[in-house]
Structures are given as C-alpha cells and as structure tokens.
N, C-alpha and C. Protein backbone atom coordinates (compact mmCIF):
# COMPACT_ATOMS: atom_id res chain seq x y z
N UNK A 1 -15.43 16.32 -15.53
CA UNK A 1 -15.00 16.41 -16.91
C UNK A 1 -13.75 15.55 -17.09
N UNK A 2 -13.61 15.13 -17.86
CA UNK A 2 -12.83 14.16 -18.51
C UNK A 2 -11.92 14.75 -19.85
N UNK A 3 -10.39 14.33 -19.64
CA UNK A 3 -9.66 14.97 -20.69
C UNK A 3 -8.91 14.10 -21.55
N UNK A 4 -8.91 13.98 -22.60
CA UNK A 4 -8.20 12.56 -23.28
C UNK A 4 -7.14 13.63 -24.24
N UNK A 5 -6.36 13.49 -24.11
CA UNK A 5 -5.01 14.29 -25.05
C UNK A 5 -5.00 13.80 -26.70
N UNK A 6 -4.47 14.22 -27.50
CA UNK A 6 -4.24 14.13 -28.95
C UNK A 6 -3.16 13.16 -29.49
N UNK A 7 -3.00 12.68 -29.90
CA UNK A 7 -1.50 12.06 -30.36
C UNK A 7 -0.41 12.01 -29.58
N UNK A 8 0.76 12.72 -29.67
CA UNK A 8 1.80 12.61 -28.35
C UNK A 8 2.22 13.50 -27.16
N UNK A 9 0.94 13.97 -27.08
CA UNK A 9 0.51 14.75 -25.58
C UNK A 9 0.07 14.14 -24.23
N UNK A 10 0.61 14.45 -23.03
CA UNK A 10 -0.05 14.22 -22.35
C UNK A 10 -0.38 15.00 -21.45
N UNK A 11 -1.36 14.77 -20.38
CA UNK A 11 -1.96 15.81 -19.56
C UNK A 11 -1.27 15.63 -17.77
N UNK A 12 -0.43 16.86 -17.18
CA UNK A 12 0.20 16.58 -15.92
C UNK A 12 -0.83 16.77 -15.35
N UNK A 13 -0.33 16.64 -13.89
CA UNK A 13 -0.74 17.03 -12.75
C UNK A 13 0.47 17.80 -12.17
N UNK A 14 0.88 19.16 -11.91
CA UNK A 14 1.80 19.58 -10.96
C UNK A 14 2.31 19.13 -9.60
N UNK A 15 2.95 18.36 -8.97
CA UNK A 15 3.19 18.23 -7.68
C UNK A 15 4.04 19.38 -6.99
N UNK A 16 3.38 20.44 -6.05
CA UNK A 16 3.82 21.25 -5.29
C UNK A 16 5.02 21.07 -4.52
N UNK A 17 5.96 21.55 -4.32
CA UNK A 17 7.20 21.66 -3.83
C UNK A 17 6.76 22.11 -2.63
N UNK A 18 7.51 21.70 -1.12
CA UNK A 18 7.32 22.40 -0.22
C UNK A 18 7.42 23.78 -0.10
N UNK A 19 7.40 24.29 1.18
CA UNK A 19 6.94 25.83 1.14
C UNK A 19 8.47 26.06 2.16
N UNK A 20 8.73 25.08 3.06
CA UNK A 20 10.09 25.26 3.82
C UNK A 20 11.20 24.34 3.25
N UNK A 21 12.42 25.32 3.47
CA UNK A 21 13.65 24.64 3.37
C UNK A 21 13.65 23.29 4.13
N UNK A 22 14.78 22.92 4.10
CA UNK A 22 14.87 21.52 5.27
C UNK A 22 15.73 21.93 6.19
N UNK A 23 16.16 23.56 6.20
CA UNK A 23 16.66 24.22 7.76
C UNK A 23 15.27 24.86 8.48
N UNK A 24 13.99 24.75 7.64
CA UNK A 24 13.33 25.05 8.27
C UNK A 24 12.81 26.65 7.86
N UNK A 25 13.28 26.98 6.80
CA UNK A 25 13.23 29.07 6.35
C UNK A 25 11.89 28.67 5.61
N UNK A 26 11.00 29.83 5.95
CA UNK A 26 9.69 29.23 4.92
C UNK A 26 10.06 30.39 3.76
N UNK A 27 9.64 29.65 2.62
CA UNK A 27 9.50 30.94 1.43
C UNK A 27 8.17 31.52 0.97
N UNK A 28 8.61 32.44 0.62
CA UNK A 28 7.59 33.54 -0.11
C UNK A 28 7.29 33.16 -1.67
N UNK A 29 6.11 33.19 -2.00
CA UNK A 29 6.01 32.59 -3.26
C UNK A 29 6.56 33.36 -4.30
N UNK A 30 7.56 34.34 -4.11
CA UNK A 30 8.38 34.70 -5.54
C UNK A 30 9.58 33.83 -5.40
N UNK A 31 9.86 33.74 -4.56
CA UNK A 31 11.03 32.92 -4.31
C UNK A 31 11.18 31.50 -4.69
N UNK A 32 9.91 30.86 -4.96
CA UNK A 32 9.89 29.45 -5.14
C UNK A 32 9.77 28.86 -6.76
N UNK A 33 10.39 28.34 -6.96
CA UNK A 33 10.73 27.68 -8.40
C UNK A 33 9.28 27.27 -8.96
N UNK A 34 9.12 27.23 -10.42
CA UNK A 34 8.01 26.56 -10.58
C UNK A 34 8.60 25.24 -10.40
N UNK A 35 7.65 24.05 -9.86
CA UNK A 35 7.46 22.37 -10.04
C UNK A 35 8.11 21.98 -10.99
N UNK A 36 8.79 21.48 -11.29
CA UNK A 36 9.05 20.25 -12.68
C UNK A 36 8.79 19.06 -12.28
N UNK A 37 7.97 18.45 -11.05
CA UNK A 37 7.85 17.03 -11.12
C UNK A 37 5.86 17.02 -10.95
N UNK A 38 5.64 16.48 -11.79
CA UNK A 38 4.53 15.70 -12.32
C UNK A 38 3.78 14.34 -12.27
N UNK A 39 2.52 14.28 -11.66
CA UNK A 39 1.78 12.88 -11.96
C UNK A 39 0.98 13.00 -13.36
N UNK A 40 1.26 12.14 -14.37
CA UNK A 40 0.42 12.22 -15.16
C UNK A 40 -1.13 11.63 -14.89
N UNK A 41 -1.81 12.39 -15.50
CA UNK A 41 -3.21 12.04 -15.72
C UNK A 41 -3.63 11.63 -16.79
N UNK A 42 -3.46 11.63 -17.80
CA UNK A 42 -3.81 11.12 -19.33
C UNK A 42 -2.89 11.34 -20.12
N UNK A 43 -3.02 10.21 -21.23
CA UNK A 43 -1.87 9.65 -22.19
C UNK A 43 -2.54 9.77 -23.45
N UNK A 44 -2.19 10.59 -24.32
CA UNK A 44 -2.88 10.18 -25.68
C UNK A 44 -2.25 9.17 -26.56
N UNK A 45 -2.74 8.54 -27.56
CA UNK A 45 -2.66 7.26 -28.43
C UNK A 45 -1.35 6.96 -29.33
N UNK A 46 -0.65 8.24 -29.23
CA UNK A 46 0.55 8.03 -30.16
C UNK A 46 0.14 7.93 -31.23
N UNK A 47 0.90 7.10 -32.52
CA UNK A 47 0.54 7.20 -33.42
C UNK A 47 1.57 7.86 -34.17
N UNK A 48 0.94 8.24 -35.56
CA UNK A 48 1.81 8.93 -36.26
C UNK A 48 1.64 10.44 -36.37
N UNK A 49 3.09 11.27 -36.09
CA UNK A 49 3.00 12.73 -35.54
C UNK A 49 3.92 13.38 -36.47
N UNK A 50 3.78 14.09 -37.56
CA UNK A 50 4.69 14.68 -37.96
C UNK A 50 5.16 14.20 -38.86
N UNK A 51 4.78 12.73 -39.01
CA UNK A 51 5.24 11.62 -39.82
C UNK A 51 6.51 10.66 -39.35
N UNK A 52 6.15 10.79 -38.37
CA UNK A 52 7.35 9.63 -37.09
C UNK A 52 6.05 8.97 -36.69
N UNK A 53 6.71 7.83 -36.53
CA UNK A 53 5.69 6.84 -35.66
C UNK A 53 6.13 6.71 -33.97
N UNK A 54 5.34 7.33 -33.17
CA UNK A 54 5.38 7.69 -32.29
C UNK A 54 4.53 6.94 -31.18
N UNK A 55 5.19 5.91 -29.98
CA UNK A 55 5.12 5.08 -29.36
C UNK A 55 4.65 5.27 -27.91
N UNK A 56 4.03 5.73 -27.02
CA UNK A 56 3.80 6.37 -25.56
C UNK A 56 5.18 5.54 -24.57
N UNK A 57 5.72 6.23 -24.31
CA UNK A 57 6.68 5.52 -23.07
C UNK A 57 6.22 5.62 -21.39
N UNK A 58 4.55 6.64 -21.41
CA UNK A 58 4.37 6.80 -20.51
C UNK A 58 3.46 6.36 -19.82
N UNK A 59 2.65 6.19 -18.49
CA UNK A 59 0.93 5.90 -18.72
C UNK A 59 0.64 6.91 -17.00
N UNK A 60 -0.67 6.30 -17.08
CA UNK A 60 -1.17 7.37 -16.16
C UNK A 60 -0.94 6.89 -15.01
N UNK A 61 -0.53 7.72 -13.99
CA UNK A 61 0.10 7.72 -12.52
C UNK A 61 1.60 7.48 -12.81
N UNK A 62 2.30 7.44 -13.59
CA UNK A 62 3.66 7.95 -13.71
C UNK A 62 3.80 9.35 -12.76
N UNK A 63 4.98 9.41 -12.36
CA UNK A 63 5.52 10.37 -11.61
C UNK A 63 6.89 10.88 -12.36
N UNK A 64 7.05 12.04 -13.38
CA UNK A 64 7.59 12.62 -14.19
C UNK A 64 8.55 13.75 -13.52
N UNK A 65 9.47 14.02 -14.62
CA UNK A 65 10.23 15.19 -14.55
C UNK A 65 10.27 15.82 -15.80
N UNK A 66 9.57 16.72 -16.23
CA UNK A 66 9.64 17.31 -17.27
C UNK A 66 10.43 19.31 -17.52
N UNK A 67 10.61 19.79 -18.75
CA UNK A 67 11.32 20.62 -18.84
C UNK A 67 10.29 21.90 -17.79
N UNK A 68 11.38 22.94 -17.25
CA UNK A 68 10.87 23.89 -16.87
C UNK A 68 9.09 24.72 -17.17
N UNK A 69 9.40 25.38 -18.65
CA UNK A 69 8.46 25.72 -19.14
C UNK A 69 7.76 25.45 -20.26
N UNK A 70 7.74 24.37 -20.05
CA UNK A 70 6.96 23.29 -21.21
C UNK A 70 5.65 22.90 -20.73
N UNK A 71 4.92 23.21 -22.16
CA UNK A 71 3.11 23.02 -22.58
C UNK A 71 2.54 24.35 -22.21
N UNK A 72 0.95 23.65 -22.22
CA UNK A 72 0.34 25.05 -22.11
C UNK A 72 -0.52 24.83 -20.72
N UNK A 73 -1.06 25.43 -19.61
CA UNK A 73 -1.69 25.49 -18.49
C UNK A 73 -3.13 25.50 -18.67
N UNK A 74 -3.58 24.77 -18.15
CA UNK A 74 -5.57 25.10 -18.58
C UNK A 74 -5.64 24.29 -17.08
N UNK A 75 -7.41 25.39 -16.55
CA UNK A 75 -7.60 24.81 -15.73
C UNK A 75 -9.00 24.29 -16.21
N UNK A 76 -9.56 23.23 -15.44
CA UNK A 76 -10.93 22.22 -15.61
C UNK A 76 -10.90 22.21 -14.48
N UNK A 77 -12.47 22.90 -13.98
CA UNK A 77 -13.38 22.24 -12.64
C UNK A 77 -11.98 22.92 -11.67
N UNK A 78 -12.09 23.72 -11.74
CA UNK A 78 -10.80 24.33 -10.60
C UNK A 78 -9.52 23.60 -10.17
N UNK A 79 -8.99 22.97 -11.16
CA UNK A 79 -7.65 22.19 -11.04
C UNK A 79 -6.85 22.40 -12.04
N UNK A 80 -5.84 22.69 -12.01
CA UNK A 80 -4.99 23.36 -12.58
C UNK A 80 -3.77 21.81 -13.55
N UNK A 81 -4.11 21.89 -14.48
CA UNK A 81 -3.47 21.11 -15.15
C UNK A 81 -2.26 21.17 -16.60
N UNK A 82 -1.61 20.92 -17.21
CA UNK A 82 -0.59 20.89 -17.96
C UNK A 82 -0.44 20.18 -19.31
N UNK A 83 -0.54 20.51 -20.43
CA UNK A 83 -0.75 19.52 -21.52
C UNK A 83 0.56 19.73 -22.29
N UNK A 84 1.46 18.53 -22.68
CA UNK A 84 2.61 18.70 -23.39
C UNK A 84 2.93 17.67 -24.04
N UNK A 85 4.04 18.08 -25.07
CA UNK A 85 4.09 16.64 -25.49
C UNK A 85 5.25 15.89 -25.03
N UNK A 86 5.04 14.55 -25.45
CA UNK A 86 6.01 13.04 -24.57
C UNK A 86 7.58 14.13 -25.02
N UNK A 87 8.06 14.47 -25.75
CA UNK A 87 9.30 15.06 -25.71
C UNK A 87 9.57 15.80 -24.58
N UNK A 88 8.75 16.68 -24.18
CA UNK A 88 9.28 18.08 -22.75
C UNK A 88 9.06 16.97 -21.68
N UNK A 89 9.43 15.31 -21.58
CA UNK A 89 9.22 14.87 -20.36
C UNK A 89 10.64 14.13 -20.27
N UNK A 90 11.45 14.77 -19.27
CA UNK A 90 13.04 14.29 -18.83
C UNK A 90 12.88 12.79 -18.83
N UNK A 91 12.45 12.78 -17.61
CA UNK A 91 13.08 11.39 -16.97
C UNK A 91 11.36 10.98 -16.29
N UNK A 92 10.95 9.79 -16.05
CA UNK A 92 9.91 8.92 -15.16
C UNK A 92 10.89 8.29 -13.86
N UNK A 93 10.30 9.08 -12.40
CA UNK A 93 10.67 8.52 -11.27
C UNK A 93 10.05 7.37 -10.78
N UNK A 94 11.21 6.69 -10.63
CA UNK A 94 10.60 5.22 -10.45
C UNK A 94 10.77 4.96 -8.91
C-alpha cells in the first residue's frame, strides 16, 4: 500500500532509539522517551493551506527532528507510521 499525504503533511517513519545507555544500563520500555527523529516517507504537494501559500522544505529520505507529540499514528501492512504537518518538523539532519 502506498500513502501520498494532503497538502502540508507529511508521512514519518520513527527511528528507534537504542535500548542501552552508552555506560551500557539497558532500559525498560517505560523508561524510554518516545523518538523525535524521523525518516520521512512521503511529502504532500503543498500548495495553498489555510490560505498561505505553502512550499515543501522537505522530501523523502530526509532524516528529521520533529516536536515530541505531534500528528496522528496509523499503522499500514504492520508498520507503524506518523502523519503531520511540515510545521511539527524542528530541524532536517544533514
């Protein structure tokens, strides 16, 4: 299945945080932060949103930092994915 986003949404990918410190303590999954860093998978068209003309700064395989609890979670075909818009995205790691 194939997902193409709306106007100024796009669709993450979560990248998992390790499970050990770098002294080596493993954690328990209450203990572990959700992810904020992201590969995107799809870019929608921009356009006009709200009535701003709205430009994509992003594209697919970007490697993102976006806000904590920003978008909504849906999974497809057992993969767990993220849809939000270009605003809840900090910074692109370059």
């Amino acid at each position: 299945m194939k997902i193409r986003p709306l106007g100024d949404r796009v669709v993450i990918k979560k990248i998992e945080v390790e499970e050990t410190t770098k002294s080596g303590i493993v954690l328990p999954g209450t203990a572990k932060e959700k992810p904020q860093e992201a590969e995107i998978v799809a870019v929608g068209p921009g356009g006009v949103v709200d009535g701003k003309e709205i430009t994509m700064e992003v594209k697919v395989g970007d490697r993102v930092l976006f806000s904590k609890y920003a978008g909504n979670e849906v999974k497809i075909d057992g993969t767990e994915y993220t849809i939000l818009r270009q605003d809840d995205i900090l910074a692109i790691i370059e």
